[in-house]
PDB file of N, CA and C in Angstrom:
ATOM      1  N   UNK A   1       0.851  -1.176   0.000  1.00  0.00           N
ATOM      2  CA  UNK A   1       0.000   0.000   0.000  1.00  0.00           C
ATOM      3  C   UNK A   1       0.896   1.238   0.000  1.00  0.00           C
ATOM      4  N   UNK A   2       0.972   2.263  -1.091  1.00  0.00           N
ATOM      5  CA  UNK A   2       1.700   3.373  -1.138  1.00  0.00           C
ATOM      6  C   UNK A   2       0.496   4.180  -0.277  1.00  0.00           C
ATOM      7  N   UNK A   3       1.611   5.285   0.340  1.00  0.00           N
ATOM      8  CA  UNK A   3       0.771   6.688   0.438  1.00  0.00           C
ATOM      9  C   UNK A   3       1.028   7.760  -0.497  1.00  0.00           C
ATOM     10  N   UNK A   4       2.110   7.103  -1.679  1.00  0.00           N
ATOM     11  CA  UNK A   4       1.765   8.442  -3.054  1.00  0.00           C
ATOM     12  C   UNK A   4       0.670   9.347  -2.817  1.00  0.00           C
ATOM     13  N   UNK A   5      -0.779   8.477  -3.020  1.00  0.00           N
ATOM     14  CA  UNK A   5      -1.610   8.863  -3.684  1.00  0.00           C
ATOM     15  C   UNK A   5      -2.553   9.970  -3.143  1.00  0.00           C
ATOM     16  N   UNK A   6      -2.708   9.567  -1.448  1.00  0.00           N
ATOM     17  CA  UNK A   6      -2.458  10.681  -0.630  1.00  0.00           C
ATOM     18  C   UNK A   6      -1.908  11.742  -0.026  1.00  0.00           C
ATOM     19  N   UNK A   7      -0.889  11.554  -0.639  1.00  0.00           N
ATOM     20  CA  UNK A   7      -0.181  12.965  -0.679  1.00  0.00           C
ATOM     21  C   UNK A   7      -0.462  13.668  -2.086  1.00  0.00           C
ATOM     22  N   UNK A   8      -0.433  12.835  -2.815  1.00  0.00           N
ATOM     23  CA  UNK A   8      -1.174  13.708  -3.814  1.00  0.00           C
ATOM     24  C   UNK A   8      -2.169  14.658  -3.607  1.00  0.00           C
ATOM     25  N   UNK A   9      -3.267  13.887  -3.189  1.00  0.00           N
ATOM     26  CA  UNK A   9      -4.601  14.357  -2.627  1.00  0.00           C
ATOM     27  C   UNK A   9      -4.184  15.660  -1.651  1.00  0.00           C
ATOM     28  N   UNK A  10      -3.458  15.353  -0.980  1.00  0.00           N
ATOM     29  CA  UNK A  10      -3.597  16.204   0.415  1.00  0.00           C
ATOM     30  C   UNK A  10      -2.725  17.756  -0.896  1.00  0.00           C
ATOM     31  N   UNK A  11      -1.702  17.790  -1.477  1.00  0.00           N
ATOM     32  CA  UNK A  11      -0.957  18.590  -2.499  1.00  0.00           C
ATOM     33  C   UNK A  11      -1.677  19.381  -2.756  1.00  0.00           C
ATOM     34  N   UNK A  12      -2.489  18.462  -3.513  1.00  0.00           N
ATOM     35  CA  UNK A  12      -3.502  19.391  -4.956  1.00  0.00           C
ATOM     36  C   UNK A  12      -4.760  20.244  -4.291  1.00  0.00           C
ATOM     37  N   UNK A  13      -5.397  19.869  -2.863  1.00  0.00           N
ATOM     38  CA  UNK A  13      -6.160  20.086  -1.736  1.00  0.00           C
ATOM     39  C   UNK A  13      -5.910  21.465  -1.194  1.00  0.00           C
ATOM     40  N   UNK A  14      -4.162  21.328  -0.959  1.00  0.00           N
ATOM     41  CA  UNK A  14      -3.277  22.719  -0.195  1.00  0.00           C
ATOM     42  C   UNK A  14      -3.451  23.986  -1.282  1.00  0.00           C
ATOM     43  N   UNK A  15      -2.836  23.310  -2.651  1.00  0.00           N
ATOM     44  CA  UNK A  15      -2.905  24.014  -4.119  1.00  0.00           C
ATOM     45  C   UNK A  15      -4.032  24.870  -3.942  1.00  0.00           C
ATOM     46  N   UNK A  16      -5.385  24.234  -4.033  1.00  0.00           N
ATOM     47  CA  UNK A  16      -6.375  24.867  -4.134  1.00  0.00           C
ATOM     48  C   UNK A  16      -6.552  25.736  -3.139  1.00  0.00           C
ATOM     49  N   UNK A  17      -6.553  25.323  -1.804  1.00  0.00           N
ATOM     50  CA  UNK A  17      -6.939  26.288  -0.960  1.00  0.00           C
ATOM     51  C   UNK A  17      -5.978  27.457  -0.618  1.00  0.00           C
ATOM     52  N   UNK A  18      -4.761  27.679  -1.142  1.00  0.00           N
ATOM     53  CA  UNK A  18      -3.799  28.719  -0.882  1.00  0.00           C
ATOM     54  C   UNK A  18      -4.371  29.364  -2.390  1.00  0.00           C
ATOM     55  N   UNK A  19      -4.803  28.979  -3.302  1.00  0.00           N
ATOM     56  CA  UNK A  19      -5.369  29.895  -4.310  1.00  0.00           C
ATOM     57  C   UNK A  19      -6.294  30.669  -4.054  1.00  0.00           C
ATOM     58  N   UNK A  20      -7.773  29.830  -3.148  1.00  0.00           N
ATOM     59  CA  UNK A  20      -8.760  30.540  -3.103  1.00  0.00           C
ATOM     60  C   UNK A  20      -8.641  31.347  -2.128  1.00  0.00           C
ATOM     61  N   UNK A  21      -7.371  31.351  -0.853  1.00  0.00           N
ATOM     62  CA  UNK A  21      -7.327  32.455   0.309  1.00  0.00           C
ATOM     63  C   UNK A  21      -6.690  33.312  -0.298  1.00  0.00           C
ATOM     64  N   UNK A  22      -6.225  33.405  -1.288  1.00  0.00           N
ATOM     65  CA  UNK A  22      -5.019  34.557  -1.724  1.00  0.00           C
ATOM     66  C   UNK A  22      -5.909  35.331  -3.081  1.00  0.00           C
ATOM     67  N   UNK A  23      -6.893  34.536  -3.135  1.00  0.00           N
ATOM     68  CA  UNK A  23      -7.741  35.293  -4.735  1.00  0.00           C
ATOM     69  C   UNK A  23      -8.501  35.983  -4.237  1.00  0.00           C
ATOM     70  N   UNK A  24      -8.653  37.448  -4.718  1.00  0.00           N
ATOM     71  CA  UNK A  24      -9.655  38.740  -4.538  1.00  0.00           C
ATOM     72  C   UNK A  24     -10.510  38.611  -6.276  1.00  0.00           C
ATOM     73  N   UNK A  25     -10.598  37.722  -7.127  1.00  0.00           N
ATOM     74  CA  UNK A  25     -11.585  37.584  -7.988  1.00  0.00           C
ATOM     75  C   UNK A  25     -12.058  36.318  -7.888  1.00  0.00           C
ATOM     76  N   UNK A  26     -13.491  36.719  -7.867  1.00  0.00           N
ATOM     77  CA  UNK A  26     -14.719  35.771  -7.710  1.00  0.00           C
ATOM     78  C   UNK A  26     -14.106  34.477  -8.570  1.00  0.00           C
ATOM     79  N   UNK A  27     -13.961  34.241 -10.062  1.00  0.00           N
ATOM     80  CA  UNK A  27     -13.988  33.820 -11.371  1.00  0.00           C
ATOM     81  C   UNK A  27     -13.135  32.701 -10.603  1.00  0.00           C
ATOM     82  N   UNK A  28     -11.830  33.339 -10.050  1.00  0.00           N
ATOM     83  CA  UNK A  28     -10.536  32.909 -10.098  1.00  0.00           C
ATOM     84  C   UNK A  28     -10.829  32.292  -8.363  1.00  0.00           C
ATOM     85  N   UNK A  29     -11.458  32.439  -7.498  1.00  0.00           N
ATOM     86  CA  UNK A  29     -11.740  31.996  -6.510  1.00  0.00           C
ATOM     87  C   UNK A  29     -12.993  30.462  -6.448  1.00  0.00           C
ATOM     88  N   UNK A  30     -14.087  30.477  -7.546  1.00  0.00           N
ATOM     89  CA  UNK A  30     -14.413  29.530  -7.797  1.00  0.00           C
ATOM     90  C   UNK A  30     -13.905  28.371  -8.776  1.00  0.00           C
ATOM     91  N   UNK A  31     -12.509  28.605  -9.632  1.00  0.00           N
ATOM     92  CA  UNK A  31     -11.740  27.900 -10.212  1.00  0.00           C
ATOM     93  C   UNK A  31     -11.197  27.287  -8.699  1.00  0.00           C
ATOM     94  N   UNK A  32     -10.806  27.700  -7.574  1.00  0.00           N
ATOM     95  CA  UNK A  32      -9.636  27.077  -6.975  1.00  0.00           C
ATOM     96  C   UNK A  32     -10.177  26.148  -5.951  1.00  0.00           C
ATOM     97  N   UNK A  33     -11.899  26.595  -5.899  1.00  0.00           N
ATOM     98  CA  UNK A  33     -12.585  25.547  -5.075  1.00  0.00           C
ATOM     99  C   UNK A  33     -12.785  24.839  -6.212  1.00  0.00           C
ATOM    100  N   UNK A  34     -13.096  24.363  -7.475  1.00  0.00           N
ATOM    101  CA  UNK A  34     -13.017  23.497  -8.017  1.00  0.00           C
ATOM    102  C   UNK A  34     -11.289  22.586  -8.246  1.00  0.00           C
ATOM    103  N   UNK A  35     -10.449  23.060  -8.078  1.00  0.00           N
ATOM    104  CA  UNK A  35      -9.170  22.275  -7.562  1.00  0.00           C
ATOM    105  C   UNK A  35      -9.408  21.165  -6.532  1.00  0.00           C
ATOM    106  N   UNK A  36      -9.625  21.991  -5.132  1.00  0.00           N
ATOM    107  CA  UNK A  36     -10.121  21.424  -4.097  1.00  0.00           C
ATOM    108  C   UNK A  36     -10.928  20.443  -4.302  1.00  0.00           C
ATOM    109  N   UNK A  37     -11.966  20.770  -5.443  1.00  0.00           N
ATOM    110  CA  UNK A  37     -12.681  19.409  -5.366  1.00  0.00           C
ATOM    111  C   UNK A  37     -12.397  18.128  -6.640  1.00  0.00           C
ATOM    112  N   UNK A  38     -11.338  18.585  -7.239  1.00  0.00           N
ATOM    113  CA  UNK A  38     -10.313  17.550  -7.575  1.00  0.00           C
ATOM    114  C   UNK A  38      -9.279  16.589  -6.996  1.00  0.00           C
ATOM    115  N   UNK A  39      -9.062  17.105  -5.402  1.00  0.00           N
ATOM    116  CA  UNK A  39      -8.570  16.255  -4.373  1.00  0.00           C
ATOM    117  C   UNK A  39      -9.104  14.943  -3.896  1.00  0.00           C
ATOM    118  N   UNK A  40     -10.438  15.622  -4.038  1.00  0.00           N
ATOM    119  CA  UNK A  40     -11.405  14.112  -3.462  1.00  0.00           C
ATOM    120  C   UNK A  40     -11.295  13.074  -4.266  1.00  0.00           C
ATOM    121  N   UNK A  41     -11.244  13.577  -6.208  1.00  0.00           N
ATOM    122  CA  UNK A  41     -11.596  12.834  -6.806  1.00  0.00           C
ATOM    123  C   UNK A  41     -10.272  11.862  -6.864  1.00  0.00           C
ATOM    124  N   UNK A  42      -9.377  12.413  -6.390  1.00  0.00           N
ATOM    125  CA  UNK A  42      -7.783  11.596  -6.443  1.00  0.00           C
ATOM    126  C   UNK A  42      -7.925  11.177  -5.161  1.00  0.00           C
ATOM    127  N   UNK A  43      -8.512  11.192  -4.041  1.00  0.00           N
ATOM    128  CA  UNK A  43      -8.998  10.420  -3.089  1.00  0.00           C
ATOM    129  C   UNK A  43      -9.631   8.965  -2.814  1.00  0.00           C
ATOM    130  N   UNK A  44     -10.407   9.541  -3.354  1.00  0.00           N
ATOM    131  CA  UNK A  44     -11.012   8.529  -3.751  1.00  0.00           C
ATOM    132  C   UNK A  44     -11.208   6.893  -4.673  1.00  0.00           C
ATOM    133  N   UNK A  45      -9.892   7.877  -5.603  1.00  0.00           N
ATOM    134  CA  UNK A  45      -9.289   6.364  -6.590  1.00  0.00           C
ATOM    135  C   UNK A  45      -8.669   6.003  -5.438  1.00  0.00           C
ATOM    136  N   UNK A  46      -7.786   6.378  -4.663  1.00  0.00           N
ATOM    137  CA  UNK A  46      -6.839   6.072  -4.103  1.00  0.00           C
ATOM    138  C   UNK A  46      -7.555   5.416  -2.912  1.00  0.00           C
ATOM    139  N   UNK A  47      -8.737   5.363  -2.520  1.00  0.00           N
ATOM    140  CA  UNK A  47      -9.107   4.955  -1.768  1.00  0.00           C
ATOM    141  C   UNK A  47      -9.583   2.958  -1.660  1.00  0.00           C
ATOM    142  N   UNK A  48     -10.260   3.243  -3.537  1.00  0.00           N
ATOM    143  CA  UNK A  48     -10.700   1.647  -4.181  1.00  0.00           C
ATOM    144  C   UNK A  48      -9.921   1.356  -4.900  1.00  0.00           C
ATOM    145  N   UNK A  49      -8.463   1.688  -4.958  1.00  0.00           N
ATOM    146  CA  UNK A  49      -7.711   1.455  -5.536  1.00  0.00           C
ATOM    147  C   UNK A  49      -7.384  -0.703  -4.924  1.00  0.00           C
ATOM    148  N   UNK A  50      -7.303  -1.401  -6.011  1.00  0.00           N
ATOM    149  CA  UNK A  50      -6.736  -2.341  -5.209  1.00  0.00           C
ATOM    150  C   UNK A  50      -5.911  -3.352  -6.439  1.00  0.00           C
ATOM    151  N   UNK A  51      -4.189  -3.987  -5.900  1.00  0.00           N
ATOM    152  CA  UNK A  51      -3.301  -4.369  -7.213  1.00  0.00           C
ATOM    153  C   UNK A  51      -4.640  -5.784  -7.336  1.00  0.00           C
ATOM    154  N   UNK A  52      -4.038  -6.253  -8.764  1.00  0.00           N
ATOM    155  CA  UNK A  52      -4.736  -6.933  -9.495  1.00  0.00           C
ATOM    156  C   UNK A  52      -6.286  -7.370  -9.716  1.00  0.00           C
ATOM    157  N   UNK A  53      -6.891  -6.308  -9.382  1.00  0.00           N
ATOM    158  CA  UNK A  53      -8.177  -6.276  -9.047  1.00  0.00           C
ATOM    159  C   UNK A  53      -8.528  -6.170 -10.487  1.00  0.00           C
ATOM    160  N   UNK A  54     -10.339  -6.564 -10.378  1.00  0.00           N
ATOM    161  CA  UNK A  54     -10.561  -6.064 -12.014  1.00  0.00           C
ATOM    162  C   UNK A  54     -12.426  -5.505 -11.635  1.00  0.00           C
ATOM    163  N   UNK A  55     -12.479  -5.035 -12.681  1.00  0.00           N
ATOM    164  CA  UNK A  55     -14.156  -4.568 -12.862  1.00  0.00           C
ATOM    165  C   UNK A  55     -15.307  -5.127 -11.925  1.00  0.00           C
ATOM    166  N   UNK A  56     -16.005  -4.274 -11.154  1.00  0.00           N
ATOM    167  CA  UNK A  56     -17.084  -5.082 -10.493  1.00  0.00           C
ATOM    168  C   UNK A  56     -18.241  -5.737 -11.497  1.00  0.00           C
ATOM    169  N   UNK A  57     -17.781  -6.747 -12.316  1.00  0.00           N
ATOM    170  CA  UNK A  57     -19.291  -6.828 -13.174  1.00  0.00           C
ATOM    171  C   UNK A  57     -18.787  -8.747 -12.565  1.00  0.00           C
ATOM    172  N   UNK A  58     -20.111  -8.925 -12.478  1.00  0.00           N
ATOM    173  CA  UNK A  58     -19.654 -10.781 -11.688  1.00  0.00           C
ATOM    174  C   UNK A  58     -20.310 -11.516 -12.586  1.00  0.00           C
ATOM    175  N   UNK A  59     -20.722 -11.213 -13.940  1.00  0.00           N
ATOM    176  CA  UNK A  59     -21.397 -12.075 -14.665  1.00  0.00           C
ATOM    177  C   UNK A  59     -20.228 -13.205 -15.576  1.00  0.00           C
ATOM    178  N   UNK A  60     -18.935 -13.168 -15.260  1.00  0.00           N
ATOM    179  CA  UNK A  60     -18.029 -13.773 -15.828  1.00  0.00           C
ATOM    180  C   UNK A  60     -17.417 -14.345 -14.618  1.00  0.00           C
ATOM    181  N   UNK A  61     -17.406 -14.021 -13.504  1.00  0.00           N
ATOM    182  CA  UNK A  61     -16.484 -14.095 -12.302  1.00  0.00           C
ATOM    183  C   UNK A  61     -17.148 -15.609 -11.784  1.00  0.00           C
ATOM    184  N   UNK A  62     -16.625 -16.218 -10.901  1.00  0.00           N
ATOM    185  CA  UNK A  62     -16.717 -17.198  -9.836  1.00  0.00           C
ATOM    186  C   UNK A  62     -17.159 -16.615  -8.372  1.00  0.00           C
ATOM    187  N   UNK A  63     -17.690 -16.455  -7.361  1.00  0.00           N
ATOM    188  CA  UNK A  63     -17.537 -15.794  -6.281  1.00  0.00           C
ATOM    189  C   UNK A  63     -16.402 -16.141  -5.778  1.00  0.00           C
ATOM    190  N   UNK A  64     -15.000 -15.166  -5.768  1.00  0.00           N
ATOM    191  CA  UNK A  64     -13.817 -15.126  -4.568  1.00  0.00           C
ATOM    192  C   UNK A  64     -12.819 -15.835  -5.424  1.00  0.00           C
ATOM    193  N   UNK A  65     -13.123 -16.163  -6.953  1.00  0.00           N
ATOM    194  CA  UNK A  65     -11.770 -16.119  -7.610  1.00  0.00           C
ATOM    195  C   UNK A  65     -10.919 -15.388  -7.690  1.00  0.00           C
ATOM    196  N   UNK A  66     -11.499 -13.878  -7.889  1.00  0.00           N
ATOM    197  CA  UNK A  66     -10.223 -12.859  -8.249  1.00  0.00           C
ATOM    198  C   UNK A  66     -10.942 -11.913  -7.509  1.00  0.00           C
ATOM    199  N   UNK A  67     -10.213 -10.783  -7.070  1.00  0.00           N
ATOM    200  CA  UNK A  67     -10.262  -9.479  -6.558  1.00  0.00           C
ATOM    201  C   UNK A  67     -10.827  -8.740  -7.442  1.00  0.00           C
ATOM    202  N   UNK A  68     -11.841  -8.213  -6.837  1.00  0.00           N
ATOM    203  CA  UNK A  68     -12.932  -6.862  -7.825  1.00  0.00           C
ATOM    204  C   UNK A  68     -12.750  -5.565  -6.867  1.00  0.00           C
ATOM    205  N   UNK A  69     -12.753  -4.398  -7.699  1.00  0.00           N
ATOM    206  CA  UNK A  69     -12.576  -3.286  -6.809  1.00  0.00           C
ATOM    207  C   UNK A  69     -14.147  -2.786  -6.630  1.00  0.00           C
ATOM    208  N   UNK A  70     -13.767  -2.356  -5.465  1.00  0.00           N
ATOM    209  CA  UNK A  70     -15.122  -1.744  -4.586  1.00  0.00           C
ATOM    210  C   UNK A  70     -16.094  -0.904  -5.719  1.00  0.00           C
ATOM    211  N   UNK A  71     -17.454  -0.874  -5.613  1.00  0.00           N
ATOM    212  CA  UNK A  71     -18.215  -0.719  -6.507  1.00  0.00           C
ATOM    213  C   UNK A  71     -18.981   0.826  -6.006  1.00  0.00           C
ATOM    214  N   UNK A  72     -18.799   0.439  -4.713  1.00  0.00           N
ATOM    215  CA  UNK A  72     -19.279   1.697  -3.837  1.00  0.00           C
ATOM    216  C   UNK A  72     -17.897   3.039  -4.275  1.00  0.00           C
ATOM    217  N   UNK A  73     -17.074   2.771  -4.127  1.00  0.00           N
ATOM    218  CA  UNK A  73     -16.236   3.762  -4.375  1.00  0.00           C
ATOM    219  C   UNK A  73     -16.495   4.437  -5.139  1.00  0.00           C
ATOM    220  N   UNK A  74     -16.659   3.792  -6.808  1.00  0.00           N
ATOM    221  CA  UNK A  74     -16.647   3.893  -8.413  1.00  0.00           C
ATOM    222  C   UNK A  74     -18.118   4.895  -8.105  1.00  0.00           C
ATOM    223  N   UNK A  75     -19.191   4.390  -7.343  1.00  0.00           N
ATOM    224  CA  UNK A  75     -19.953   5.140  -7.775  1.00  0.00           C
ATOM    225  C   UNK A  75     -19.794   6.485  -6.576  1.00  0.00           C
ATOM    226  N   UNK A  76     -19.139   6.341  -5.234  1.00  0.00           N
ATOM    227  CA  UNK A  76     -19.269   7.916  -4.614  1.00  0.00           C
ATOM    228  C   UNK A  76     -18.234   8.909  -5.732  1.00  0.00           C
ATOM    229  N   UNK A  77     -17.573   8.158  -6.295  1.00  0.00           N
ATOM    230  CA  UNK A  77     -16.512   8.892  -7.436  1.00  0.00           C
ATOM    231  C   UNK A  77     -17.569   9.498  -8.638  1.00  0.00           C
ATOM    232  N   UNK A  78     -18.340   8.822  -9.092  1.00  0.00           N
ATOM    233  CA  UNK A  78     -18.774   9.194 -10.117  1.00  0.00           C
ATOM    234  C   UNK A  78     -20.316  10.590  -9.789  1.00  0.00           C
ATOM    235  N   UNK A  79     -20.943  10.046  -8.888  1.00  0.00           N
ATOM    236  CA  UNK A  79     -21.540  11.361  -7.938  1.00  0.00           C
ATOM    237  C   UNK A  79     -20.602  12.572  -6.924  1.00  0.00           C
ATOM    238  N   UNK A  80     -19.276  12.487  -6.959  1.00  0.00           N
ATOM    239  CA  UNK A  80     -18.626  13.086  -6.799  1.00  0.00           C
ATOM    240  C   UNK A  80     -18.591  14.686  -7.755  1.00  0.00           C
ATOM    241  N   UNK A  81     -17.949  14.103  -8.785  1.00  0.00           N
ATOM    242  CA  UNK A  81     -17.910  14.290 -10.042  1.00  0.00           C
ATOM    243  C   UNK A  81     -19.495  15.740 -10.693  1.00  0.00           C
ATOM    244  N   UNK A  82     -20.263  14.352 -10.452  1.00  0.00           N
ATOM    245  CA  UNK A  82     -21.574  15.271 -10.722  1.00  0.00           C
ATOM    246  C   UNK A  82     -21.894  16.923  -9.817  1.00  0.00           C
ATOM    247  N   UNK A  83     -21.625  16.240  -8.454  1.00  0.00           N
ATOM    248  CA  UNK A  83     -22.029  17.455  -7.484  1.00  0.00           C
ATOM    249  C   UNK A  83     -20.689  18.426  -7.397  1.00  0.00           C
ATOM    250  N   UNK A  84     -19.514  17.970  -7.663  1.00  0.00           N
ATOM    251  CA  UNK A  84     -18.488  19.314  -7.818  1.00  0.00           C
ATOM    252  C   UNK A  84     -18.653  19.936  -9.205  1.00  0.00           C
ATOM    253  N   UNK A  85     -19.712  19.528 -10.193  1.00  0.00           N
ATOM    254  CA  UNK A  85     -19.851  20.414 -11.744  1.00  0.00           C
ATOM    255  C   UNK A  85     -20.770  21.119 -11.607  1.00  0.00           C
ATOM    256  N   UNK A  86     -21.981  20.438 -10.663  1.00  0.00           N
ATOM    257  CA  UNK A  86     -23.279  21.437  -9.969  1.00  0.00           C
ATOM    258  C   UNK A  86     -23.100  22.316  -9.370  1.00  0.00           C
ATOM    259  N   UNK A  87     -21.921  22.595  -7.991  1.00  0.00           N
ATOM    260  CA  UNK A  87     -21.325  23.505  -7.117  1.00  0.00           C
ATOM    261  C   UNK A  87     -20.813  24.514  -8.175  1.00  0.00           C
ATOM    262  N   UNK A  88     -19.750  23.861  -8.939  1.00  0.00           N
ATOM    263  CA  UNK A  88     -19.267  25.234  -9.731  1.00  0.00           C
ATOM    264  C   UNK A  88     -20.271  25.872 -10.731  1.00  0.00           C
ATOM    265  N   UNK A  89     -20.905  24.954 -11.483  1.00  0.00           N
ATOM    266  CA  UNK A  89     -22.369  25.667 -12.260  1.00  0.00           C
ATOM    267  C   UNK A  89     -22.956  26.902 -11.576  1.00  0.00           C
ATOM    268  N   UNK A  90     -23.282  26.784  -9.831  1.00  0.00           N
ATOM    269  CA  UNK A  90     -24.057  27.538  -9.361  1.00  0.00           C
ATOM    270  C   UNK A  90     -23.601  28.782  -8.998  1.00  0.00           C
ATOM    271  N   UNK A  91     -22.034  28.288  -8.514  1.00  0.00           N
ATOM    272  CA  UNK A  91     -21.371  29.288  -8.098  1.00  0.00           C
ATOM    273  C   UNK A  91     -20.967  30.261  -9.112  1.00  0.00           C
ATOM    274  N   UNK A  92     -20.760  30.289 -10.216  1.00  0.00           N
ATOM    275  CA  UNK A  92     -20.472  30.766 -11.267  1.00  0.00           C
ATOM    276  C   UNK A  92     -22.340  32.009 -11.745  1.00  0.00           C
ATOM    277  N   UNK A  93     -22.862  31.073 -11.813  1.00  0.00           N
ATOM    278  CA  UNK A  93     -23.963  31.711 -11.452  1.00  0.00           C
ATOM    279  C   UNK A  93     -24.021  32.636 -10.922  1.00  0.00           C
ATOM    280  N   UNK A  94     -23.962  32.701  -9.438  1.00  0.00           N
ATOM    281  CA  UNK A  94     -23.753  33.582  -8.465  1.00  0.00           C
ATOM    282  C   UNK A  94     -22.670  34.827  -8.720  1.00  0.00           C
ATOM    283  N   UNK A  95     -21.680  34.816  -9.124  1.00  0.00           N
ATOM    284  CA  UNK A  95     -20.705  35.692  -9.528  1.00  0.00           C
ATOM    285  C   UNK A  95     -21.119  36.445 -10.945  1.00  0.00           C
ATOM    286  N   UNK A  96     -21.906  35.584 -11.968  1.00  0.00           N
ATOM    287  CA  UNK A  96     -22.987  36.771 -13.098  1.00  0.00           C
ATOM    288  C   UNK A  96     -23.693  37.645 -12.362  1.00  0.00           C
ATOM    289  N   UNK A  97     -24.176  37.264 -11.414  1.00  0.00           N
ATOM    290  CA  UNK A  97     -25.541  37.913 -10.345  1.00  0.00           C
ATOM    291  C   UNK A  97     -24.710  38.504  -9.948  1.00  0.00           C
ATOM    292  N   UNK A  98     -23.809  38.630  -9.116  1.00  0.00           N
ATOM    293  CA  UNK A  98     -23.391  39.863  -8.106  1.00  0.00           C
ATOM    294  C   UNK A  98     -22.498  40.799  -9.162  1.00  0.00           C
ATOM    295  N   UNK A  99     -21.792  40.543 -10.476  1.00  0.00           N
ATOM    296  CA  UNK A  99     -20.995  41.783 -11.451  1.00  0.00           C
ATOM    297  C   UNK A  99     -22.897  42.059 -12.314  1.00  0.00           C
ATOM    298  N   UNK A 100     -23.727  41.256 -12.480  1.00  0.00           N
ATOM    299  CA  UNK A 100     -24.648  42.322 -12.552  1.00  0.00           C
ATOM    300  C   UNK A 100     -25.156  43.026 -11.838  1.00  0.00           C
ATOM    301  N   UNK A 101     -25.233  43.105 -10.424  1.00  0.00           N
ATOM    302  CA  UNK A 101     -26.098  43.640  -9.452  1.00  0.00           C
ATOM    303  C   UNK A 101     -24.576  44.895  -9.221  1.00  0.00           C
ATOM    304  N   UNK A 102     -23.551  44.397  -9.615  1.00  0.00           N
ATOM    305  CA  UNK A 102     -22.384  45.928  -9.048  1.00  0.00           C
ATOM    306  C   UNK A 102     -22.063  46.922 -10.332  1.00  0.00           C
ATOM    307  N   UNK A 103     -22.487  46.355 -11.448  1.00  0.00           N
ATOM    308  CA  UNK A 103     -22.252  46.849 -12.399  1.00  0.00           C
ATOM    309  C   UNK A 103     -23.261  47.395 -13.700  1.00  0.00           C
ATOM    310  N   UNK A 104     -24.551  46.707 -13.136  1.00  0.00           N
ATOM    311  CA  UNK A 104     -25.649  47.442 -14.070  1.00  0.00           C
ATOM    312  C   UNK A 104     -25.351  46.332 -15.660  1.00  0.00           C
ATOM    313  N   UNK A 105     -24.296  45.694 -15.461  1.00  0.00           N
ATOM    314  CA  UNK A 105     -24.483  44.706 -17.366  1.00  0.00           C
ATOM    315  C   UNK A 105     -23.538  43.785 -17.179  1.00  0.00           C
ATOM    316  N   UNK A 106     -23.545  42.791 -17.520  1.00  0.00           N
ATOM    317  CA  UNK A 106     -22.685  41.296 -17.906  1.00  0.00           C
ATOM    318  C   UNK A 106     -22.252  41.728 -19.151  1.00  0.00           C
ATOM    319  N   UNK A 107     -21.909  42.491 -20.036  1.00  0.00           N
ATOM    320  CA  UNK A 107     -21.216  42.734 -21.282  1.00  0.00           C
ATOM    321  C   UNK A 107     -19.854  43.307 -20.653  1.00  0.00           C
ATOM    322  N   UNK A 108     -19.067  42.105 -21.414  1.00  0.00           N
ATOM    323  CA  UNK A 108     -17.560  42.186 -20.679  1.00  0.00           C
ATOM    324  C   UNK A 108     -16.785  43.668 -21.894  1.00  0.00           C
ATOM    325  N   UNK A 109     -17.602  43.924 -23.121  1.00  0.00           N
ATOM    326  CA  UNK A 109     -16.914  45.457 -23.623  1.00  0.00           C
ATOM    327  C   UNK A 109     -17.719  46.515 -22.432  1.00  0.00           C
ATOM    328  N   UNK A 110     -18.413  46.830 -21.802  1.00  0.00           N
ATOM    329  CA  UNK A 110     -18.774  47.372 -21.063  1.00  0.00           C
ATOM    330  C   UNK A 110     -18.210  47.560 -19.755  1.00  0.00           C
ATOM    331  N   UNK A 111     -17.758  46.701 -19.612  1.00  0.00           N
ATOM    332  CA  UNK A 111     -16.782  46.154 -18.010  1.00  0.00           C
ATOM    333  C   UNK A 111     -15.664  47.051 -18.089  1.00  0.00           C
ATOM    334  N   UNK A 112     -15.581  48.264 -18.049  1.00  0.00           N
ATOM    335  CA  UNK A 112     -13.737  48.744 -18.141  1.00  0.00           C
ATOM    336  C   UNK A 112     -13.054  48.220 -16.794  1.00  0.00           C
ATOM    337  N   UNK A 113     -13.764  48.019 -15.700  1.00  0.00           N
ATOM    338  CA  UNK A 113     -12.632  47.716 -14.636  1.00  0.00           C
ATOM    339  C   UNK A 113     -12.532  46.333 -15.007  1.00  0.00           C
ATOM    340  N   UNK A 114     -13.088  45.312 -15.733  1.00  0.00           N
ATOM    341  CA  UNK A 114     -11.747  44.222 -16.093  1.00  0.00           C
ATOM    342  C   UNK A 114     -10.856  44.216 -17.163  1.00  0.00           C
ATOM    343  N   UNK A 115     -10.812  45.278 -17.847  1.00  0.00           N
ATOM    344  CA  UNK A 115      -9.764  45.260 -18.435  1.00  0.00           C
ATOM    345  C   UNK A 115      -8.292  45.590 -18.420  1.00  0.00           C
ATOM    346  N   UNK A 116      -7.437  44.815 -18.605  1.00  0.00           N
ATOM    347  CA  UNK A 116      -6.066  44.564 -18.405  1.00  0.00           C
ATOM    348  C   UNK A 116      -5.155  45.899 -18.612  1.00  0.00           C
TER     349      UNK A 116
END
């Protein structure tokens, strides 16, 4: 059993969250909670990770011939997935709503304070 994979996790976790404490733009502050929630997803392999394991499908298998990886994992991974694209969907959302509510228009030629 390596702990690579958790340190990975824990890395890319730090990554994100020293982005989003140090970011004063919205845009660039909901990019870095979506980092963060790229940790889990490397978590989580790392969690059902198992050597010579193969696919949970048992319609070929024997019961307790070979090692199958956890099925529960595959799927908190794959609803993982879903609810960190929903979080950023909304949040993103939220940041149209508040540069329209400070700025009177979402037309980024209109926007002079974001321009470079």
């Amino acid at each position: 059993m390596s702990v690579f994979p958790y340190l990975v996790a824990v890395w890319v976790f730090l990554v994100g969250r020293y982005g989003l404490v140090t970011s004063r733009n919205l845009i660039h502050a909901v990019g870095c909670l979506a980092v963060c929630q790229s940790a889990t997803y490397v978590l989580l392999l790392a969690v059902g990770y198992r050597d010579g394991a193969t696919a949970p499908v048992f319609s070929d298998l024997k019961p307790g011939s070979r090692p199958v990886v956890d099925p529960v994992v595959q799927a908190l991974a794959l609803t993982d997935v879903v609810v960190g694209a929903t979080v950023t969907a909304v949040l993103l959302a939220l940041v149209v709503l508040q540069v329209s509510k400070l700025h009177g228009t979402v037309d980024p030629d209109e926007l002079s304070e974001l321009r470079g």
